[in-house]
C-alpha atoms as a PDB file:
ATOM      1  CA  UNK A   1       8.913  -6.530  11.974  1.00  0.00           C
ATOM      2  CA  UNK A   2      11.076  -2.907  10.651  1.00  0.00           C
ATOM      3  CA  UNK A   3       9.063   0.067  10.158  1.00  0.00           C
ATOM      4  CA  UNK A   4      10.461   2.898   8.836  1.00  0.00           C
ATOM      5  CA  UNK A   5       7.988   5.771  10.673  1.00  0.00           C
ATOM      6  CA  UNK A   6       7.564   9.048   9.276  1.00  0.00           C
ATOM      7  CA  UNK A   7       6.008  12.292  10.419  1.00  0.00           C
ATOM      8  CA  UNK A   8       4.142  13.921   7.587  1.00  0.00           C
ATOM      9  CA  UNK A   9       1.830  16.962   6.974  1.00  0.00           C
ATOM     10  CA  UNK A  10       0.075  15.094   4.317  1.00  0.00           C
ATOM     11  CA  UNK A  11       0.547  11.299   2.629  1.00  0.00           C
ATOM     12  CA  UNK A  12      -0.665   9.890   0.004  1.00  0.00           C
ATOM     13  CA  UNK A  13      -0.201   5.896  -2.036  1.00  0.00           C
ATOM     14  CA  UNK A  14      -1.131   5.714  -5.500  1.00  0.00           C
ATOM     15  CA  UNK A  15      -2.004   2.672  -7.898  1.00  0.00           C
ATOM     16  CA  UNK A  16      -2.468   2.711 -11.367  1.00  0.00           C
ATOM     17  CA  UNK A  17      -2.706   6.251 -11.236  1.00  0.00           C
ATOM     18  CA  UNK A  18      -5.851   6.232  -8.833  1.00  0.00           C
ATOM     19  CA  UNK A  19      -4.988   7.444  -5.044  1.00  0.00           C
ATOM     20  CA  UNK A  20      -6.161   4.644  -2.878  1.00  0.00           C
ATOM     21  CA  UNK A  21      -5.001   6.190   0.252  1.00  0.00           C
ATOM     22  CA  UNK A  22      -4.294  10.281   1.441  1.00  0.00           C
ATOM     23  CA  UNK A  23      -3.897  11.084   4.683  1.00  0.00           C
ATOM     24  CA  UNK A  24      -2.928  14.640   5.837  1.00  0.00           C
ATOM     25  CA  UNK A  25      -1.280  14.860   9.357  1.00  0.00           C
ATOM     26  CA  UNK A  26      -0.220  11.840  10.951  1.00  0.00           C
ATOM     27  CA  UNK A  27       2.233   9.055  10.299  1.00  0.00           C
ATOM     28  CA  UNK A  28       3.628   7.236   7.268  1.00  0.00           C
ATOM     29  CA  UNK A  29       4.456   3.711   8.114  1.00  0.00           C
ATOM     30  CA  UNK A  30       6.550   1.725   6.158  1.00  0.00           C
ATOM     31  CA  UNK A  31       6.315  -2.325   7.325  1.00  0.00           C
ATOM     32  CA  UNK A  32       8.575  -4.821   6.841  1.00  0.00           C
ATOM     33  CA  UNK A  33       7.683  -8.368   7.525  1.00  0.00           C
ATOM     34  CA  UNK A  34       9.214 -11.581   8.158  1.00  0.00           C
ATOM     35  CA  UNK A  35       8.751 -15.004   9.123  1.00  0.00           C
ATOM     36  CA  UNK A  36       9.529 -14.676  12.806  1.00  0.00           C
ATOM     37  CA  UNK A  37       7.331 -12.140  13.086  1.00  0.00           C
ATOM     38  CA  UNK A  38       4.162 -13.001  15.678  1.00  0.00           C
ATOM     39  CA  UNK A  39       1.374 -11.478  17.229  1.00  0.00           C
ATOM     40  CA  UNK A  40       3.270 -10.060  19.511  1.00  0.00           C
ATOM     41  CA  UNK A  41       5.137  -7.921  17.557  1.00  0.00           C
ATOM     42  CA  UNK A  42       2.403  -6.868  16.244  1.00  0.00           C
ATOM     43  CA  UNK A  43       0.632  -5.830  19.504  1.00  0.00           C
ATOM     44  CA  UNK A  44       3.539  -4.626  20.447  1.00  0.00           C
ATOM     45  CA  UNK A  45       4.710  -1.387  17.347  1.00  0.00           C
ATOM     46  CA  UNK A  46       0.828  -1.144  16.787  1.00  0.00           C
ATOM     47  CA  UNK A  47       0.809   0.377  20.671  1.00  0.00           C
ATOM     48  CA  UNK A  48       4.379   1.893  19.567  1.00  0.00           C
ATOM     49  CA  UNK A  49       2.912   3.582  16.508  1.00  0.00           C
ATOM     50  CA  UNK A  50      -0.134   4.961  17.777  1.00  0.00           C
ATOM     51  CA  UNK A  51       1.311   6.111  21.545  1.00  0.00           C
ATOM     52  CA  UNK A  52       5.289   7.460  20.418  1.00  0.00           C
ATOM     53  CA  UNK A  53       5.677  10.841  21.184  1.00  0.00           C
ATOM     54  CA  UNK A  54       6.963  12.997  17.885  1.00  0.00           C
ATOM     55  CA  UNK A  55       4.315  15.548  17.588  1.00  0.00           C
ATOM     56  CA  UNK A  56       4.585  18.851  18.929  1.00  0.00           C
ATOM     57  CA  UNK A  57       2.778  20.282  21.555  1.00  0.00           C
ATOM     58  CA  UNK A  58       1.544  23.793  21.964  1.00  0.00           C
ATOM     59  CA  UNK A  59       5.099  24.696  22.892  1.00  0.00           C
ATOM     60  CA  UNK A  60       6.712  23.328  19.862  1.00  0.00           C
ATOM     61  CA  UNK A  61       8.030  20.322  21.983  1.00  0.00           C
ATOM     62  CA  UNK A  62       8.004  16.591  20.679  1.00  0.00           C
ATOM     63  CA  UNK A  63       5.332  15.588  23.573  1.00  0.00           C
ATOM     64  CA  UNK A  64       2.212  14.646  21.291  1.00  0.00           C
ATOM     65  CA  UNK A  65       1.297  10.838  19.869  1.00  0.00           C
ATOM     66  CA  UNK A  66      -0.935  10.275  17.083  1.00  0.00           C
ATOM     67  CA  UNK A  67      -3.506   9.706  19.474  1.00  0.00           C
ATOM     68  CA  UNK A  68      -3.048  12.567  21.591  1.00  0.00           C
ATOM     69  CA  UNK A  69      -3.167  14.686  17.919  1.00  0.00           C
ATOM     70  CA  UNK A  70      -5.907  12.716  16.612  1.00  0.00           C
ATOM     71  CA  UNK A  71      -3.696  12.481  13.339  1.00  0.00           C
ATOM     72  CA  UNK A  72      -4.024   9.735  10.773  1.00  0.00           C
ATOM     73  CA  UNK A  73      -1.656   7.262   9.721  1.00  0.00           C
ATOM     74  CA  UNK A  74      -1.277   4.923   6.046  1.00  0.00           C
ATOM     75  CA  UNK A  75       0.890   1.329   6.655  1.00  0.00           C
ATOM     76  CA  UNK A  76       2.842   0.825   3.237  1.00  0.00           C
ATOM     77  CA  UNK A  77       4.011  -2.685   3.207  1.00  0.00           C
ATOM     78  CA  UNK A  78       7.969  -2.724   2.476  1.00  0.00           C
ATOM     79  CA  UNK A  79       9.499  -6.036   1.957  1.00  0.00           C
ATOM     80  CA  UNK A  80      12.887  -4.271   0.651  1.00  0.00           C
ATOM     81  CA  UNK A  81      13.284  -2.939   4.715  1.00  0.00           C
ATOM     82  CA  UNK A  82      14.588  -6.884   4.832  1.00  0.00           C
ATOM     83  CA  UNK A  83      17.365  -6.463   2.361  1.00  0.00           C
ATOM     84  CA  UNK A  84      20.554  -8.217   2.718  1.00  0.00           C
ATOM     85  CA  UNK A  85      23.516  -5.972   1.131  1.00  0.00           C
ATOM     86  CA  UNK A  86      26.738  -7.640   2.785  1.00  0.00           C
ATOM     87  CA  UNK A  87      27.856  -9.529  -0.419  1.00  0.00           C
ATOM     88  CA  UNK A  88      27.654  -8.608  -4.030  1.00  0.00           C
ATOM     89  CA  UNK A  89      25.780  -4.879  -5.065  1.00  0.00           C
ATOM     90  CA  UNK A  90      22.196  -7.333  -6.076  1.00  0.00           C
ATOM     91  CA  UNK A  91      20.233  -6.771  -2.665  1.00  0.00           C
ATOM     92  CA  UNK A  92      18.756 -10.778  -1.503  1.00  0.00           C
ATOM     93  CA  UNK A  93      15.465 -10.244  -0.195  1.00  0.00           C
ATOM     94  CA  UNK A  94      15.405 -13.790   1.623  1.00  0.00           C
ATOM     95  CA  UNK A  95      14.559 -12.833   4.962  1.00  0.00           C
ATOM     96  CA  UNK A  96      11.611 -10.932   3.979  1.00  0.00           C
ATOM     97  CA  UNK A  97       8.257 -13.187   4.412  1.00  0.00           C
ATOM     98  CA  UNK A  98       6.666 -14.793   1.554  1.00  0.00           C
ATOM     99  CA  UNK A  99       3.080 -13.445   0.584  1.00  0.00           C
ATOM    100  CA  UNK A 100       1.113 -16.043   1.993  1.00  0.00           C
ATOM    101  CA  UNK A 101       3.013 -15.480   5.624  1.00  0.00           C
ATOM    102  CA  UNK A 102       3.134 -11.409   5.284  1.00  0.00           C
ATOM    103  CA  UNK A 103      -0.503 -10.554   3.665  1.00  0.00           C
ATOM    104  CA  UNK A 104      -1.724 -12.274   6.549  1.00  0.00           C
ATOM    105  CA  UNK A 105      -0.002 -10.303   9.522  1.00  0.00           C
ATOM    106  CA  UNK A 106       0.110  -7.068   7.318  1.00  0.00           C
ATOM    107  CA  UNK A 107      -3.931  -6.676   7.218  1.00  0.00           C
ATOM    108  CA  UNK A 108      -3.676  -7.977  11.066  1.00  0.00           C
ATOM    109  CA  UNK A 109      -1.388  -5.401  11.927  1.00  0.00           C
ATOM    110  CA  UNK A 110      -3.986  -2.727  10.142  1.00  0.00           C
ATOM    111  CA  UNK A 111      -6.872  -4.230  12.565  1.00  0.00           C
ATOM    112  CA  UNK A 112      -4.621  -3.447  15.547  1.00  0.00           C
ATOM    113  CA  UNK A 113      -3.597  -0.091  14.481  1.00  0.00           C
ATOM    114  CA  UNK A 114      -7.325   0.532  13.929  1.00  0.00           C
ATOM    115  CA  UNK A 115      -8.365  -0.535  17.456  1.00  0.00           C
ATOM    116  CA  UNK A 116      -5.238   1.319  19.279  1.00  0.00           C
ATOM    117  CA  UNK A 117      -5.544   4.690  16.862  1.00  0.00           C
ATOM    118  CA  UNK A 118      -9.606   4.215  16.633  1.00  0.00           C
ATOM    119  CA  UNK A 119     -10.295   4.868  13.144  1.00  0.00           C
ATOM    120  CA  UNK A 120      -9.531   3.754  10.346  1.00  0.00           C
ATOM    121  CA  UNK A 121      -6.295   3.311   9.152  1.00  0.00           C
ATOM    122  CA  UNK A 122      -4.996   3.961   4.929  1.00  0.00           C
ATOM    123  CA  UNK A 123      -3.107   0.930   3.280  1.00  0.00           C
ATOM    124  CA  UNK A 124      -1.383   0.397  -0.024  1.00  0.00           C
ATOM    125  CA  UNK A 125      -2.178  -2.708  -2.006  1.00  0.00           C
ATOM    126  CA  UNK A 126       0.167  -5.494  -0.923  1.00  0.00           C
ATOM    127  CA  UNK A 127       2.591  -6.425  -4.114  1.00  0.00           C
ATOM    128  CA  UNK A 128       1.260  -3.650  -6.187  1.00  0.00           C
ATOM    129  CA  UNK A 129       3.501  -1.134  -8.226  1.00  0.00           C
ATOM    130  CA  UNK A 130       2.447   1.698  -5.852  1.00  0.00           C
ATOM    131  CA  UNK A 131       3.530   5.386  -5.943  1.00  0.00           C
ATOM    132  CA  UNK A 132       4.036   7.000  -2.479  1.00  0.00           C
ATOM    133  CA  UNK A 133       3.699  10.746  -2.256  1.00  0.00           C
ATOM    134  CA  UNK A 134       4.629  12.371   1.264  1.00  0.00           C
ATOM    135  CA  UNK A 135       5.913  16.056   3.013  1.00  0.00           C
ATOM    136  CA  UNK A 136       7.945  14.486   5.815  1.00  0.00           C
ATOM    137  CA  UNK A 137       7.228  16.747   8.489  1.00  0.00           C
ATOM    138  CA  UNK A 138      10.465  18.240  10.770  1.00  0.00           C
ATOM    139  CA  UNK A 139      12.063  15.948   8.973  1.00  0.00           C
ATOM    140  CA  UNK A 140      11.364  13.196  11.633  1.00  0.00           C
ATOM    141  CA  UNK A 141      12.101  10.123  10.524  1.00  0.00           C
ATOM    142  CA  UNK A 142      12.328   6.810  12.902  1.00  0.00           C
ATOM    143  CA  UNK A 143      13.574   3.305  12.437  1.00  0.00           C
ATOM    144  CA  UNK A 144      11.984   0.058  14.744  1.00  0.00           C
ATOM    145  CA  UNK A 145      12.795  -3.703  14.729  1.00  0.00           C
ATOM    146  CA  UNK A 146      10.228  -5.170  16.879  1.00  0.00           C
ATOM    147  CA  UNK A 147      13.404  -7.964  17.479  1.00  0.00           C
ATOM    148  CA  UNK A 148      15.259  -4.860  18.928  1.00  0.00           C
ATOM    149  CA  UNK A 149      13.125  -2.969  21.175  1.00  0.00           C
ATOM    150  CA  UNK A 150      15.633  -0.101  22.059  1.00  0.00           C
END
């Protein structure tokens, strides 16, 4: 799994022109999903997402999780994070899982974010045309691969 992670004073994903998910301070996660991907990385950047320290603490110092915040958080899934530019200027999306492998660990990754965070967590609508509104906060913006855990 890739998720693109950002810090935001307020979120928001769109469809059709009806918001389906607004969030105000917390995380905007961006998921990326392929084939190899297993339960374990999913365990694994749920407990990331919800414990990584980028908030600010009372002294303006990056100390504060989600949790410790009690912020909210919306998971966008992003097959383009899997694009393959090395040849040609058409990205190839093949490493990117199909929908019947992704849906399927995209809404389990959502239960586990639930669980660690403890509330409910905001979604977009896997394959839709959505519109995603945020005000990146710092700007803080963070990259994972759960194949490279550095």
């Amino acid at each position: 799994m890739k998720a693109v992670i950002q810090r935001v004073s307020r979120a928001s994903v769109t469809v059709d022109g009806k918001i389906i998910s607004e969030i105000k301070s917390g995380l905007l996660i961006l998921l990326g999903i392929e084939d190899a991907d297993t339960k374990a990385d999913i365990e694994w950047l749920s407990r990331k997402m919800v414990n990584l320290r980028i908030f600010n603490d009372t002294d303006g110092v990056m100390n504060n999780s989600l949790l410790d915040m009690g912020g909210d958080a919306i998971v966008v899934s992003q097959f383009t994070l899997y694009a393959a530019t090395k040849k040609g200027n058409r990205p190839s999306y093949i490493k990117a899982a199909k929908p019947d492998v992704a849906i399927p660990l995209y809404e389990t990754f959502i239960r586990h974010m639930e669980k660690d965070l403890g509330k409910k967590v905001g979604m977009g609508i896997f394959g839709a045309d959505m519109k995603v509104d945020l005000l990146n906060d710092g700007p803080v913006t963070i990259l994972i691969d759960t194949k490279n855990k550095e």
